[in-house]
C-alpha atoms as a PDB file:
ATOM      1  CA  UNK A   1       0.000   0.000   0.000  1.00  0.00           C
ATOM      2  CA  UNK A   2       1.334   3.593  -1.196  1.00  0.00           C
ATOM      3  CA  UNK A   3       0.680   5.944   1.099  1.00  0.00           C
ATOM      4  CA  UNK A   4      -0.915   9.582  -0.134  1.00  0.00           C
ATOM      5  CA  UNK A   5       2.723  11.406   0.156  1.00  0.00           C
ATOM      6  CA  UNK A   6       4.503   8.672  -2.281  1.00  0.00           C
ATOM      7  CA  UNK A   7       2.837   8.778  -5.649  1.00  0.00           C
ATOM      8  CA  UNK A   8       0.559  11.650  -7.433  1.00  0.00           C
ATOM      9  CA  UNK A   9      -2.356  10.911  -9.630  1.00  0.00           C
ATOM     10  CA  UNK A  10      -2.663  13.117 -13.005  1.00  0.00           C
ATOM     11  CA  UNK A  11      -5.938  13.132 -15.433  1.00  0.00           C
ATOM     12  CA  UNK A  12      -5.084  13.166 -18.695  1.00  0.00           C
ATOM     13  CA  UNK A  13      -6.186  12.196 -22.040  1.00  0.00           C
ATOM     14  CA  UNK A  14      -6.343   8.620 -23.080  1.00  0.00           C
ATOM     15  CA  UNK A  15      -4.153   8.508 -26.065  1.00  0.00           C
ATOM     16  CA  UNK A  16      -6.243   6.587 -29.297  1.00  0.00           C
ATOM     17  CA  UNK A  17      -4.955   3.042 -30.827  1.00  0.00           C
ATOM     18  CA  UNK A  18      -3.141   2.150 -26.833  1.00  0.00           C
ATOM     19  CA  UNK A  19      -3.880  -0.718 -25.677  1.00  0.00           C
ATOM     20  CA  UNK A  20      -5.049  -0.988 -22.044  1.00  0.00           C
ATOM     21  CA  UNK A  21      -1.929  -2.901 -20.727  1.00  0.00           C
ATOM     22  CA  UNK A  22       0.317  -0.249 -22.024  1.00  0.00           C
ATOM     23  CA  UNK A  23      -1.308   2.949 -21.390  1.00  0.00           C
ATOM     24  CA  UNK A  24       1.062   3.494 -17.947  1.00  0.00           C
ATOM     25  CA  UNK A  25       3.954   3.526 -19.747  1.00  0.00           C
ATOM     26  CA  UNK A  26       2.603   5.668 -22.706  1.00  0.00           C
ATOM     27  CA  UNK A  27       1.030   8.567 -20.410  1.00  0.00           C
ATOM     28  CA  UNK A  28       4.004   8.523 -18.105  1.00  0.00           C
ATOM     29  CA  UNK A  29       6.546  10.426 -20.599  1.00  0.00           C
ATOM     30  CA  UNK A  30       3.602  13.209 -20.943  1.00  0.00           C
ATOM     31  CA  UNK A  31       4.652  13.726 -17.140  1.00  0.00           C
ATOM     32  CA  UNK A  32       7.893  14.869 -17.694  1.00  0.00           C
ATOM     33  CA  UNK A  33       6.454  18.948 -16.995  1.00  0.00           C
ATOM     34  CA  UNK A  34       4.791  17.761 -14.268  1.00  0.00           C
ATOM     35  CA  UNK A  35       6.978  15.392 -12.020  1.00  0.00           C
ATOM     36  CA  UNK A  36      10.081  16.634  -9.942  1.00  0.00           C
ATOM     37  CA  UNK A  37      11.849  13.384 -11.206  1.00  0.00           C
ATOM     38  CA  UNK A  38      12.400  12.090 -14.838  1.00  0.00           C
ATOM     39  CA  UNK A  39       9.571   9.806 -16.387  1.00  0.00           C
ATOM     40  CA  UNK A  40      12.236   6.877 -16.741  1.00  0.00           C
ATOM     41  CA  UNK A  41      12.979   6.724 -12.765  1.00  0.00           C
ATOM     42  CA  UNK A  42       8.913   6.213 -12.580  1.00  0.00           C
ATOM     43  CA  UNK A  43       6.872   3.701 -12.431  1.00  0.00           C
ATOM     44  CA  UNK A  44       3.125   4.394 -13.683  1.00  0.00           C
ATOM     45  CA  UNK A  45      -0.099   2.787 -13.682  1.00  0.00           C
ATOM     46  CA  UNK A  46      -4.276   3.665 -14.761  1.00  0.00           C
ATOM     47  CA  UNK A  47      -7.073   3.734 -13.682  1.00  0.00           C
ATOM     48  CA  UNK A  48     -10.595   4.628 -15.169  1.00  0.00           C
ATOM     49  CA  UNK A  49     -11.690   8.105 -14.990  1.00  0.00           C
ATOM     50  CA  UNK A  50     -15.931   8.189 -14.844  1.00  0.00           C
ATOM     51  CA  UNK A  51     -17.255   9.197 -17.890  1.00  0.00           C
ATOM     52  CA  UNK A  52     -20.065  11.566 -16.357  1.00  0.00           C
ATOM     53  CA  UNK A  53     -17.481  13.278 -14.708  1.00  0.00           C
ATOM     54  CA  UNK A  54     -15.631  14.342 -17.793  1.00  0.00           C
ATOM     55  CA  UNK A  55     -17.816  17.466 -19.248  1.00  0.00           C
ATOM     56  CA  UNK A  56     -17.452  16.969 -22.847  1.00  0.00           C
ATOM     57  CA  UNK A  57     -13.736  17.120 -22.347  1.00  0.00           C
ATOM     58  CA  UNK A  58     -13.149  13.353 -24.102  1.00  0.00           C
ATOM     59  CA  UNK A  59     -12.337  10.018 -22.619  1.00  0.00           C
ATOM     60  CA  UNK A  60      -9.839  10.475 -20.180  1.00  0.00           C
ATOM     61  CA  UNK A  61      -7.898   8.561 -17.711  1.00  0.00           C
ATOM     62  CA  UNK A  62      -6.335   8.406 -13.875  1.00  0.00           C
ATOM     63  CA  UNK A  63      -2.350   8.400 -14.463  1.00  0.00           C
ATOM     64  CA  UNK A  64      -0.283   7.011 -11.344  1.00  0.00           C
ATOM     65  CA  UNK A  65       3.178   7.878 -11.530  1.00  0.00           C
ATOM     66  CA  UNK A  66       5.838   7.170  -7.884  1.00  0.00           C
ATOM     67  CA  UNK A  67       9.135   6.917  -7.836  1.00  0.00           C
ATOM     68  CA  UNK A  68      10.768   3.341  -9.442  1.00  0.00           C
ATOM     69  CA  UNK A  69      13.648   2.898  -6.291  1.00  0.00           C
ATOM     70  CA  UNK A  70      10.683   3.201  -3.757  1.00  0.00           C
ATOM     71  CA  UNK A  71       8.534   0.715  -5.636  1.00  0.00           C
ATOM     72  CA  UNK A  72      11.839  -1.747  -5.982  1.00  0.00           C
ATOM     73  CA  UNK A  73      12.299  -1.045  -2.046  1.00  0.00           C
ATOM     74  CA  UNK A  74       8.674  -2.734  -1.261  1.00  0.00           C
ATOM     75  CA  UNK A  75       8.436  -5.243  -3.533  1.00  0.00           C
ATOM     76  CA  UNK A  76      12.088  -6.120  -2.172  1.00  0.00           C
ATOM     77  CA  UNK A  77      10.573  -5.899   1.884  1.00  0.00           C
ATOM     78  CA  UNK A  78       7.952  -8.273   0.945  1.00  0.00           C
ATOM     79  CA  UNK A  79       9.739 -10.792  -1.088  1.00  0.00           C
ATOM     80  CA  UNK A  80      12.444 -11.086   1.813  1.00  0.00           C
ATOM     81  CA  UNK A  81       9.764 -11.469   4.555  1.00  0.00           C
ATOM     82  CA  UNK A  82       8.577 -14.529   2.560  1.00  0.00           C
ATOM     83  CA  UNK A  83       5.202 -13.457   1.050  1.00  0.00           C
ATOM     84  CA  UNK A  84       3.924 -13.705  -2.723  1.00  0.00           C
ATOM     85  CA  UNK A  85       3.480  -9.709  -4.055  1.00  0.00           C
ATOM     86  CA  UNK A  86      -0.343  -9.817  -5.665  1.00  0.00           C
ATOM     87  CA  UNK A  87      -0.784  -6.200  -6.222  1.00  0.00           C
ATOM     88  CA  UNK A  88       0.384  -2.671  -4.970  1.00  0.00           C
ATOM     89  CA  UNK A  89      -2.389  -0.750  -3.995  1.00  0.00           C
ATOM     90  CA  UNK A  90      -2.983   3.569  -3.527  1.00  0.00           C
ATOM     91  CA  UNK A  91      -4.744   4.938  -0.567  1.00  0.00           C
ATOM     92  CA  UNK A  92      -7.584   6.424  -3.027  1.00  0.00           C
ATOM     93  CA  UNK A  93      -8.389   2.920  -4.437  1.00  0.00           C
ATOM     94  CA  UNK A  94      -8.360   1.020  -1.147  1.00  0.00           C
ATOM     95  CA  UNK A  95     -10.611   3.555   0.450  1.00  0.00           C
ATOM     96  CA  UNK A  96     -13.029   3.310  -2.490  1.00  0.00           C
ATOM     97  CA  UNK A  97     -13.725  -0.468  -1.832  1.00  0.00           C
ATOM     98  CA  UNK A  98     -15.504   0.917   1.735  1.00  0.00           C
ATOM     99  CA  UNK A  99     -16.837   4.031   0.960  1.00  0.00           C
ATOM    100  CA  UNK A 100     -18.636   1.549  -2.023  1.00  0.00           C
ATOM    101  CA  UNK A 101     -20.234  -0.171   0.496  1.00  0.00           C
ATOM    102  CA  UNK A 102     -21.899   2.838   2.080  1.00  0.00           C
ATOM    103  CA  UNK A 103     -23.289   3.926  -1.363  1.00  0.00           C
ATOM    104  CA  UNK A 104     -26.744   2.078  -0.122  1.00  0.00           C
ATOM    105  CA  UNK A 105     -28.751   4.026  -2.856  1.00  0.00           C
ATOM    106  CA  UNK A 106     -26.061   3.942  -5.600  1.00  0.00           C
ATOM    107  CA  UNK A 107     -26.143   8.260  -5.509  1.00  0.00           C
ATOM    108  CA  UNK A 108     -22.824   8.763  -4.528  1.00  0.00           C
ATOM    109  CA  UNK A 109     -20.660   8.395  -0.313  1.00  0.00           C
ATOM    110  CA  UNK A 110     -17.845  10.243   1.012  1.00  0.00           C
ATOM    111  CA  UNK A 111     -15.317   9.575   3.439  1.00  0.00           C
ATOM    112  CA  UNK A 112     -12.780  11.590   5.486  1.00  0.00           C
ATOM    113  CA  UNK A 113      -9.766   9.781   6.915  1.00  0.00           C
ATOM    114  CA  UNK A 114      -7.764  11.604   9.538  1.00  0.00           C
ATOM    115  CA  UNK A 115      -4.437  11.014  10.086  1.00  0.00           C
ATOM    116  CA  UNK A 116      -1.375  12.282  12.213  1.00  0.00           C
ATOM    117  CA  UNK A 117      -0.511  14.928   9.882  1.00  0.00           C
ATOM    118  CA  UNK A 118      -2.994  15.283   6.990  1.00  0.00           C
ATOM    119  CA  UNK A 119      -6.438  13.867   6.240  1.00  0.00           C
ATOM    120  CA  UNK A 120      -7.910  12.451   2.547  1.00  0.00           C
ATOM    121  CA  UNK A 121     -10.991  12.894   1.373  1.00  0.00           C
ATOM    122  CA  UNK A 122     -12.771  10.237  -1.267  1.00  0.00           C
ATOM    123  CA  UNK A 123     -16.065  10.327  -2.951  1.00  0.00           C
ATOM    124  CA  UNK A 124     -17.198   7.076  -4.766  1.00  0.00           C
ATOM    125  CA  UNK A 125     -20.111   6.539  -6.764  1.00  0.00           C
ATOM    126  CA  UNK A 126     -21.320   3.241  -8.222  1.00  0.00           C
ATOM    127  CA  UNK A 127     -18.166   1.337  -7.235  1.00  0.00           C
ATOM    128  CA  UNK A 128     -16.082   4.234  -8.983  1.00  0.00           C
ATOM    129  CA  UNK A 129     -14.269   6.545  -7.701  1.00  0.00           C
ATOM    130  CA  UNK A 130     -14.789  10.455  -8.800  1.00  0.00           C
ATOM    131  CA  UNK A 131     -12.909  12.539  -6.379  1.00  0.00           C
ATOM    132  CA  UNK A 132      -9.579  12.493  -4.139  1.00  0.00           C
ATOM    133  CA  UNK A 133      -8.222  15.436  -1.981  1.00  0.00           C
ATOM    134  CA  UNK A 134      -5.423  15.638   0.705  1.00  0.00           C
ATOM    135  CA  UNK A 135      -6.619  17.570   3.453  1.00  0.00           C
ATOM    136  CA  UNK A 136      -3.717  19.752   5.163  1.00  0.00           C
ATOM    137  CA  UNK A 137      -4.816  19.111   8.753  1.00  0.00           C
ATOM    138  CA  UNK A 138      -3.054  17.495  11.731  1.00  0.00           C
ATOM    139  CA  UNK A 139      -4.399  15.816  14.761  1.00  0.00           C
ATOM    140  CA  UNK A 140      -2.648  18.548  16.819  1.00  0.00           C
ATOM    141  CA  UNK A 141      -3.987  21.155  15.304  1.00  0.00           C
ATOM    142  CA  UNK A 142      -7.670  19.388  16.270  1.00  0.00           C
ATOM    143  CA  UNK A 143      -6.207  18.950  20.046  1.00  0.00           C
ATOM    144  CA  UNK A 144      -4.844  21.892  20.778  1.00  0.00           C
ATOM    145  CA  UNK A 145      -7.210  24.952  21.971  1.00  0.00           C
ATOM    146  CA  UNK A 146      -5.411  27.757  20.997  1.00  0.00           C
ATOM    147  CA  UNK A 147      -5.507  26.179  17.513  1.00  0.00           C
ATOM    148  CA  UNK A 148      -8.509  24.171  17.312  1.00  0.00           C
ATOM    149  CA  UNK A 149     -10.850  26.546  15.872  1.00  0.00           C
ATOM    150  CA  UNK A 150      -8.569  27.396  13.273  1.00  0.00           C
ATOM    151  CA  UNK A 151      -8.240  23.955  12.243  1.00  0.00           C
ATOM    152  CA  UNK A 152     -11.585  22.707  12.261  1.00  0.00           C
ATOM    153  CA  UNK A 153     -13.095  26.209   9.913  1.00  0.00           C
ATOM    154  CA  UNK A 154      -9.876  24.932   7.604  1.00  0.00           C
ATOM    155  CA  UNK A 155     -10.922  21.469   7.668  1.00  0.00           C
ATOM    156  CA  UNK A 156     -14.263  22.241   6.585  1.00  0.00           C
ATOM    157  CA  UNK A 157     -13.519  24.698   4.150  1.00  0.00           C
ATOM    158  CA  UNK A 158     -11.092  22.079   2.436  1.00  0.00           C
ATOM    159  CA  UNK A 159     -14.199  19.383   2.749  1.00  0.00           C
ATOM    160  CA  UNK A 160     -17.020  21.749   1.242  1.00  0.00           C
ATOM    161  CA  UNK A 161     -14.089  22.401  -1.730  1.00  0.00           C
ATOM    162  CA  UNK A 162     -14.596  19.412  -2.863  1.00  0.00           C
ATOM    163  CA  UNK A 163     -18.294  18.903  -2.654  1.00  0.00           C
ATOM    164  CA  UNK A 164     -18.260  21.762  -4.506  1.00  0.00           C
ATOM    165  CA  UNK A 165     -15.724  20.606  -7.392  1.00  0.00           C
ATOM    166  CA  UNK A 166     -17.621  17.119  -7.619  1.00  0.00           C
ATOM    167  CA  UNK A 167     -20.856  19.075  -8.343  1.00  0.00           C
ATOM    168  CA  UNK A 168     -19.777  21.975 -10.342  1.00  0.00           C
ATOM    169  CA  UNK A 169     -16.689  20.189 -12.021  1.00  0.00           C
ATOM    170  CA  UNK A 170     -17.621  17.091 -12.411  1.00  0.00           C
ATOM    171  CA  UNK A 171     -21.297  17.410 -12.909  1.00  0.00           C
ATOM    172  CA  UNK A 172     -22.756  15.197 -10.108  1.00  0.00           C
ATOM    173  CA  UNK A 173     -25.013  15.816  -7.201  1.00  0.00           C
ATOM    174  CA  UNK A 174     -22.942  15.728  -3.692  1.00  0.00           C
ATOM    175  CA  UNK A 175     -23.137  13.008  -1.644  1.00  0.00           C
ATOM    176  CA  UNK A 176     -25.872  13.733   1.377  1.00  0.00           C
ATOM    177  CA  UNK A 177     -23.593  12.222   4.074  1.00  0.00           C
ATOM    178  CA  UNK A 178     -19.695  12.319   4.606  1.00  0.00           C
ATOM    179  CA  UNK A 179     -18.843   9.893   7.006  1.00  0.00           C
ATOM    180  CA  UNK A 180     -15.841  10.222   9.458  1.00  0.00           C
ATOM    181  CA  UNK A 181     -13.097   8.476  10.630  1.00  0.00           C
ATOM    182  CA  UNK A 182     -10.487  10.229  12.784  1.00  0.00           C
ATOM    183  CA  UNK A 183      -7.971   7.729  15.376  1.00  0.00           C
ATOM    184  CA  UNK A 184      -8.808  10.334  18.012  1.00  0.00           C
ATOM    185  CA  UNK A 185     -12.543   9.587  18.803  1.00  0.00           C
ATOM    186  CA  UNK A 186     -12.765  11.121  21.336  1.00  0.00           C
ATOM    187  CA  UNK A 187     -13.143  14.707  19.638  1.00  0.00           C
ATOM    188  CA  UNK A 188     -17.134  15.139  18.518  1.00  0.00           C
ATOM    189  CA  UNK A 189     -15.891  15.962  14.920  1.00  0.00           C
ATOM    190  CA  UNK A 190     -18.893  15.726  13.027  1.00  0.00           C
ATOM    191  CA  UNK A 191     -20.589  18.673  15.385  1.00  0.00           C
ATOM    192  CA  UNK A 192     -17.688  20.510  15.404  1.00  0.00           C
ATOM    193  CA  UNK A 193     -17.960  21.045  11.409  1.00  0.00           C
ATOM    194  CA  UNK A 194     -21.651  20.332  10.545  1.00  0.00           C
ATOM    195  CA  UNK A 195     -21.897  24.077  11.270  1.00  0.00           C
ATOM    196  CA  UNK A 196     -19.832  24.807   8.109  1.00  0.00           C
ATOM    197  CA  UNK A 197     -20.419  21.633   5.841  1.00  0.00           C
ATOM    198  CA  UNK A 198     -23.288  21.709   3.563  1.00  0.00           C
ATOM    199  CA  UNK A 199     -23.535  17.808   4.343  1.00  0.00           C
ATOM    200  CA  UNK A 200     -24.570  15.520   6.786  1.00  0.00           C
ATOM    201  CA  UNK A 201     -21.410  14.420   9.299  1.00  0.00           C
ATOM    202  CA  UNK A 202     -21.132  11.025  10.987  1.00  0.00           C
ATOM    203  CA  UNK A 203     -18.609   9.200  12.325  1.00  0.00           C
ATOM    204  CA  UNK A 204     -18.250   5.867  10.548  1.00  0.00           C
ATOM    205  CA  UNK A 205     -20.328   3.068  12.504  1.00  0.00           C
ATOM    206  CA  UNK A 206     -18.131  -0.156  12.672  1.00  0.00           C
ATOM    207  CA  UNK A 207     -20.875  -2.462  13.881  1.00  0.00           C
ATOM    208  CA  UNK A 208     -22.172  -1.892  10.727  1.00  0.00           C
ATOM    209  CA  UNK A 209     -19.488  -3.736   9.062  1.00  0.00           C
ATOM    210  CA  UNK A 210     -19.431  -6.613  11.289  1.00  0.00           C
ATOM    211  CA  UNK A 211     -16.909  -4.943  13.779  1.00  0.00           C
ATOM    212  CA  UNK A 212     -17.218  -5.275  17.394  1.00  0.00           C
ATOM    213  CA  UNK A 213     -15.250  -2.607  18.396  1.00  0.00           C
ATOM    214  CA  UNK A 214     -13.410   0.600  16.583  1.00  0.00           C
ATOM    215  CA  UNK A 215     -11.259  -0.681  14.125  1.00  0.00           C
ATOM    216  CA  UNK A 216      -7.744   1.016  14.758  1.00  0.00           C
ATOM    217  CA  UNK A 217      -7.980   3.965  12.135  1.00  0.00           C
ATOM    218  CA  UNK A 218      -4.404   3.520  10.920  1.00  0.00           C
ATOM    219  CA  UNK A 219      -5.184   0.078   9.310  1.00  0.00           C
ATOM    220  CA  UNK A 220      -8.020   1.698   7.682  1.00  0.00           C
ATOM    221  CA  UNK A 221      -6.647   1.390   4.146  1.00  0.00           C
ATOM    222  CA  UNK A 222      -5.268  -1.558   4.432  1.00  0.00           C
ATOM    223  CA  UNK A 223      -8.228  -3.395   5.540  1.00  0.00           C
ATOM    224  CA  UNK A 224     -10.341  -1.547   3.083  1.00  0.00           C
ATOM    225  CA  UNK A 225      -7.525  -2.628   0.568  1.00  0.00           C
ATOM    226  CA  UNK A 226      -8.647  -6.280   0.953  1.00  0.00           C
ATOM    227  CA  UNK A 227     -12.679  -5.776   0.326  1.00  0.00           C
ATOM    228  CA  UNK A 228     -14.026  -6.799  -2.895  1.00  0.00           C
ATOM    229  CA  UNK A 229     -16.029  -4.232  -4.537  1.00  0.00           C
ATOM    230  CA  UNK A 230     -20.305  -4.651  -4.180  1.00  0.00           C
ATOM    231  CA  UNK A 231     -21.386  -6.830  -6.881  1.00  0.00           C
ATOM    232  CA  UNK A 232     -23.938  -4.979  -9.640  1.00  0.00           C
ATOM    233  CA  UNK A 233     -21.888  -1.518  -9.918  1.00  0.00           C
ATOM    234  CA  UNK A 234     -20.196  -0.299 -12.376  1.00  0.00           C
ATOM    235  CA  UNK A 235     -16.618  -1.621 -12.459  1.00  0.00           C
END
């Protein structure tokens, strides 16, 4: 699993006459402007961009480019400890397998993840995913008093950014819940920012999913990682 801060994701436009198998290493030299490290020390992968989503702007595609030595370094760690490599994942793409699950009506979830030192945001529809953000927030900023306030208006003005892009951008209808899930539970995060989100706020209910307690939030993508996707969406 990649975490968010070791790979970037790029839309661009899916080149005519490529086959599917070789579109990664087709797209990745159109990087060259855009990466702080030459296209040959990558390593790239795509993934489907949703075709509502693309406003008349042709069939495009999700372009994952990260750095070839730090790929080599975990495919190295898990070879030596023994194990047989299936796939490497992203964070995005993990997270999408749960927030899938919560798309009851097939109109569209969203999910926040907190971490120690940034959040992500994801908002599937129909098994796909539409929309990815980092979220420049850390747990000490939510903590500490003298810098709580700050951080929670930020927070929520990052969140209702990106309802805002998957509506006016992307041409869907925002999802009517975000659900929440933050390793420091004890904070009431979904009333401290309901008062600024133009969404309902939850935090995500793991007896739901078969969980008898909290599941620790840093495993979060992992686990998610290892669901399959809800059968009778869109692939």
């Amino acid at each position: 699993m990649l975490p968010l801060d070791q790979y970037q994701v790029f839309q661009m436009d899916r080149p005519e006459g490529v086959e599917e198998s070789e579109l990664g290493d087709a797209l990745k030299w159109k990087l060259k402007d855009f990466l702080d490290f030459s296209p040959s020390d990558a390593v790239s992968d795509v993934f489907p961009f949703p075709k509502d989503a693309s406003r008349g702007r042709g069939e495009l595609v999700n372009v994952v480019a990260a750095r070839k030595v730090l790929v080599s370094e975990l495919v190295r760690l898990v070879q030596e400890a023994g194990l047989e490599l299936e796939r490497i994942d992203i964070a995005e793409l993990a997270l999408r397998n749960l927030v899938c699950r919560l798309d009851e009506n097939r109109r569209g979830a969203a999910l926040v993840h907190l971490k120690e030192n940034y959040g992500q945001m994801v908002i599937c529809k129909d098994n796909t995913l539409y929309l990815s953000r980092r979220l420049d927030v850390t747990s000490d900023d939510l903590r500490d008093a003298a810098r709580q306030e700050s951080a929670v208006q930020s927070l929520a003005l990052e969140m209702q950014r990106s309802l805002d892009y998957y509506e006016s951008q992307l041409g869907q209808v925002p999802p009517a819940m975000i659900h929440l899930v933050a390793r420091d539970s004890v904070l009431p995060l979904a009333s401290m920012l309901s008062s600024y989100v133009a969404a309902g706020l939850e935090t995500l209910d793991w007896r739901a999913l078969g969980f008898e307690s909290d599941l620790d939030s840093r495993c979060l993508p992992a686990w998610s990682a290892g669901l399959p996707l809800p059968e009778g969406g869109r692939p």
